[in-house]
C-alpha atoms as a PDB file:
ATOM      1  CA  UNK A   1      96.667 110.738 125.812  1.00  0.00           C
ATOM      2  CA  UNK A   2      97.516 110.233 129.534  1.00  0.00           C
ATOM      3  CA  UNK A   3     101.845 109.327 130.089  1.00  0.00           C
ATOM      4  CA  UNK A   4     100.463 106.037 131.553  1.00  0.00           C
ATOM      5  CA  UNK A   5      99.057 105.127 128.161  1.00  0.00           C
ATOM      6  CA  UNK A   6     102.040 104.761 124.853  1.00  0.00           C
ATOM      7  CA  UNK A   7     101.267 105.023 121.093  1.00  0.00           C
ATOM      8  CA  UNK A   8     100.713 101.715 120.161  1.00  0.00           C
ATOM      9  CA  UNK A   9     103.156 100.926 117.382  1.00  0.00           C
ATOM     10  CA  UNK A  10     102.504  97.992 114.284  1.00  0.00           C
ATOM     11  CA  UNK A  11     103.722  95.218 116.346  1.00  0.00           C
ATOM     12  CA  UNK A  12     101.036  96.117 119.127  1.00  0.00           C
ATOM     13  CA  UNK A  13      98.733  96.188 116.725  1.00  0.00           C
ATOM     14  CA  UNK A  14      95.488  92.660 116.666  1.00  0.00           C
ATOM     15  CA  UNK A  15      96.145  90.685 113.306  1.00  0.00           C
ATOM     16  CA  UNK A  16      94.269  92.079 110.590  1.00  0.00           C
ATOM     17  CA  UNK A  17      93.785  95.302 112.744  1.00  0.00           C
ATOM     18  CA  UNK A  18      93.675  98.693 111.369  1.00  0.00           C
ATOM     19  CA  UNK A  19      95.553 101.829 111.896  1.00  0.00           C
ATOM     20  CA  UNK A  20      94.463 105.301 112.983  1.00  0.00           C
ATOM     21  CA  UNK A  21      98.389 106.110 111.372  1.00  0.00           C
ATOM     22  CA  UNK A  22      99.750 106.632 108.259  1.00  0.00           C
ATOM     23  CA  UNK A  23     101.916 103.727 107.306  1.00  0.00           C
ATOM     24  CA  UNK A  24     105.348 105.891 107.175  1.00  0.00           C
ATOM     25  CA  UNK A  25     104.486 106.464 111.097  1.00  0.00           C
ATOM     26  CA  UNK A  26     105.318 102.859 111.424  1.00  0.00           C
ATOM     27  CA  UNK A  27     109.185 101.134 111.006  1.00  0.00           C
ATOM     28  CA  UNK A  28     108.353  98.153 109.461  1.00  0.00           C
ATOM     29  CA  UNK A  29     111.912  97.166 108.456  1.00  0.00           C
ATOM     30  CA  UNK A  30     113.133  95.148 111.192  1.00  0.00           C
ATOM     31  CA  UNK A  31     110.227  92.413 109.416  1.00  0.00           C
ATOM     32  CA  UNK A  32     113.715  91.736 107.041  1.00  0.00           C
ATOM     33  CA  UNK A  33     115.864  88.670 106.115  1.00  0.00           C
ATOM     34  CA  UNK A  34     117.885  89.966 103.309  1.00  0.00           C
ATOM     35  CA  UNK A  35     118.621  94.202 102.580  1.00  0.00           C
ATOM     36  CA  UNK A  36     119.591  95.529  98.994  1.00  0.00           C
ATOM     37  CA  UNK A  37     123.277  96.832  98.739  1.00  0.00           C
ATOM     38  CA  UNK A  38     123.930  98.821  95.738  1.00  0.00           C
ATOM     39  CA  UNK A  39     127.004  98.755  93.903  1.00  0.00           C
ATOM     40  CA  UNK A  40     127.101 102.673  92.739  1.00  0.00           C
ATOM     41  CA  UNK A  41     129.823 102.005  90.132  1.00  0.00           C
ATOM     42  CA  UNK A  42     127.445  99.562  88.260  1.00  0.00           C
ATOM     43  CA  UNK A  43     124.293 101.579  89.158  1.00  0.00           C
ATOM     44  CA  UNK A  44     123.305 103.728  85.701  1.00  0.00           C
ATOM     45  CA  UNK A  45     120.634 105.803  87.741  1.00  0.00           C
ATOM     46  CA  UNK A  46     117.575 103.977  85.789  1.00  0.00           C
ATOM     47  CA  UNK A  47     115.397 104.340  88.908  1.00  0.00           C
ATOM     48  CA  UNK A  48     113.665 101.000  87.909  1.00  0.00           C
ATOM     49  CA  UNK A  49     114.117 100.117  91.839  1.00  0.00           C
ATOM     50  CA  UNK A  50     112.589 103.172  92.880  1.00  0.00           C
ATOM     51  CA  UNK A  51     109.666 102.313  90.871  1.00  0.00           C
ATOM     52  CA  UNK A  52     109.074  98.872  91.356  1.00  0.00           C
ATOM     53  CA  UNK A  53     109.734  99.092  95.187  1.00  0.00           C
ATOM     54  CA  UNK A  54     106.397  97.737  97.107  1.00  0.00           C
ATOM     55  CA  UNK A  55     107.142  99.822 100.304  1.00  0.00           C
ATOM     56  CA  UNK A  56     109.012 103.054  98.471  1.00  0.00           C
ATOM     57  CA  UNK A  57     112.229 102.085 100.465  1.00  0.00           C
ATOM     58  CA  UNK A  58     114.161 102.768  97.613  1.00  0.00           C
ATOM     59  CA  UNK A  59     114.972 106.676  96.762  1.00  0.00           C
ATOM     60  CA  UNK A  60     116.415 108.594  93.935  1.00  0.00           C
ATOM     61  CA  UNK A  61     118.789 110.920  95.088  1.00  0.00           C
ATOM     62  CA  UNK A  62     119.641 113.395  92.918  1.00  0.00           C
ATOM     63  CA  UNK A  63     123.071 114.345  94.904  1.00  0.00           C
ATOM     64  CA  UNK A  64     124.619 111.431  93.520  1.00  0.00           C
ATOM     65  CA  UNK A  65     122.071 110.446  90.960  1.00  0.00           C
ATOM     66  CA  UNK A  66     122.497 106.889  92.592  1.00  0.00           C
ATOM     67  CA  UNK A  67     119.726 105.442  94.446  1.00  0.00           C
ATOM     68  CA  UNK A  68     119.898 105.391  98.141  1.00  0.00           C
ATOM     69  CA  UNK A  69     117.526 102.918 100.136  1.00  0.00           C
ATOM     70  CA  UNK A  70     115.838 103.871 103.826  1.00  0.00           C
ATOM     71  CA  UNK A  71     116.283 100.472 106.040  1.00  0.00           C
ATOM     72  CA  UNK A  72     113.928 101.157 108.137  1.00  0.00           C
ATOM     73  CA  UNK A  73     110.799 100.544 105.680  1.00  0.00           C
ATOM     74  CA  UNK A  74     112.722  98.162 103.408  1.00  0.00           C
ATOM     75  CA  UNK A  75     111.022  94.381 104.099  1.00  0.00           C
ATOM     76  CA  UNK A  76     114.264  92.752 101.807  1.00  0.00           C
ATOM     77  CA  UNK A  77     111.853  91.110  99.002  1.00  0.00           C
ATOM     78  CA  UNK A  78     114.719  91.545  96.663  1.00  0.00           C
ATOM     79  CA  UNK A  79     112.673  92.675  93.736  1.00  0.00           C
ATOM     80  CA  UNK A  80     115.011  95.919  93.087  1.00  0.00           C
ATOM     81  CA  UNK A  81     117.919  93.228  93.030  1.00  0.00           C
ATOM     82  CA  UNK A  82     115.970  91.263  90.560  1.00  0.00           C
ATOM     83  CA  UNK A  83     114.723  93.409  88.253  1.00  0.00           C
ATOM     84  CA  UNK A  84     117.590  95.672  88.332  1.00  0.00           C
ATOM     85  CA  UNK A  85     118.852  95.836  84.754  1.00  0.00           C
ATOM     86  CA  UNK A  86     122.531  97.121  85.349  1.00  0.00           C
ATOM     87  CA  UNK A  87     122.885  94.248  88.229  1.00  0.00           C
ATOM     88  CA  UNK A  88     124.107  96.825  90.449  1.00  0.00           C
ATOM     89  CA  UNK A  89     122.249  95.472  93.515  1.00  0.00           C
ATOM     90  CA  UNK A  90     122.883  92.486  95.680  1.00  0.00           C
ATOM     91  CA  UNK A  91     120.979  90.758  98.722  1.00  0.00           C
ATOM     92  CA  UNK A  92     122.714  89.824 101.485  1.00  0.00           C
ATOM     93  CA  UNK A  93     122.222  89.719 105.441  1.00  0.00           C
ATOM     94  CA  UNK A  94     122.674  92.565 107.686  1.00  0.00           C
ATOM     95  CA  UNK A  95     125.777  92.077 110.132  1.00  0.00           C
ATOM     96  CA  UNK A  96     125.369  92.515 113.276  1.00  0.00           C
ATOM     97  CA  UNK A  97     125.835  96.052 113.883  1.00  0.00           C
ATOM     98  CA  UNK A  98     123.545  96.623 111.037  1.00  0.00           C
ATOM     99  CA  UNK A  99     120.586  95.469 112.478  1.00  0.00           C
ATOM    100  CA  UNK A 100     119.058  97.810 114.251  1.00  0.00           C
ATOM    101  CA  UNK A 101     118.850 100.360 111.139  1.00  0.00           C
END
């Protein structure tokens, strides 16, 4: 690839266009309203969010045996905060300084 030409990233992408790449090569975040916060006090570790996440945004992490979730896949559907049992997670909009993760 010449330096005159760039990767092409999603949002250069045609609509319905598809990718040479593996999605995880793409940060598809930034497509987000809402992002999940987690309240780790309430959070019992079920991992029901990890499964149920459509875009694997949401992690175990077996440090804290908490979940952690990686912002720049997450598209803020809210269906961890929904189907989370132990109500530990909450929508809400990123602040400012937040949006860019």
């Amino acid at each position: 690839m010449s330096k005159q030409q760039h990767e092409k990233g999603w949002k250069d992408l045609a609509l319905a266009a598809v990718s040479p790449k593996a999605s995880t090569e793409f940060l598809t975040g930034d497509w987000k309203t809402f992002m999940p916060v987690n309240d780790v006090e309430k959070c019992v570790g079920c991992l029901i969010c990890v499964m149920l996440c459509p875009e694997g945004a949401a992690r175990g992490c077996s440090e804290q045996g908490k979940v952690v979730f990686d912002l720049n896949f997450c598209k803020g559907c809210g269906i961890c905060a929904n189907e989370c049992p132990a109500k530990a997670l909450t929508m809400r909009m990123p602040e400012k300084d937040e949006e860019g993760v």
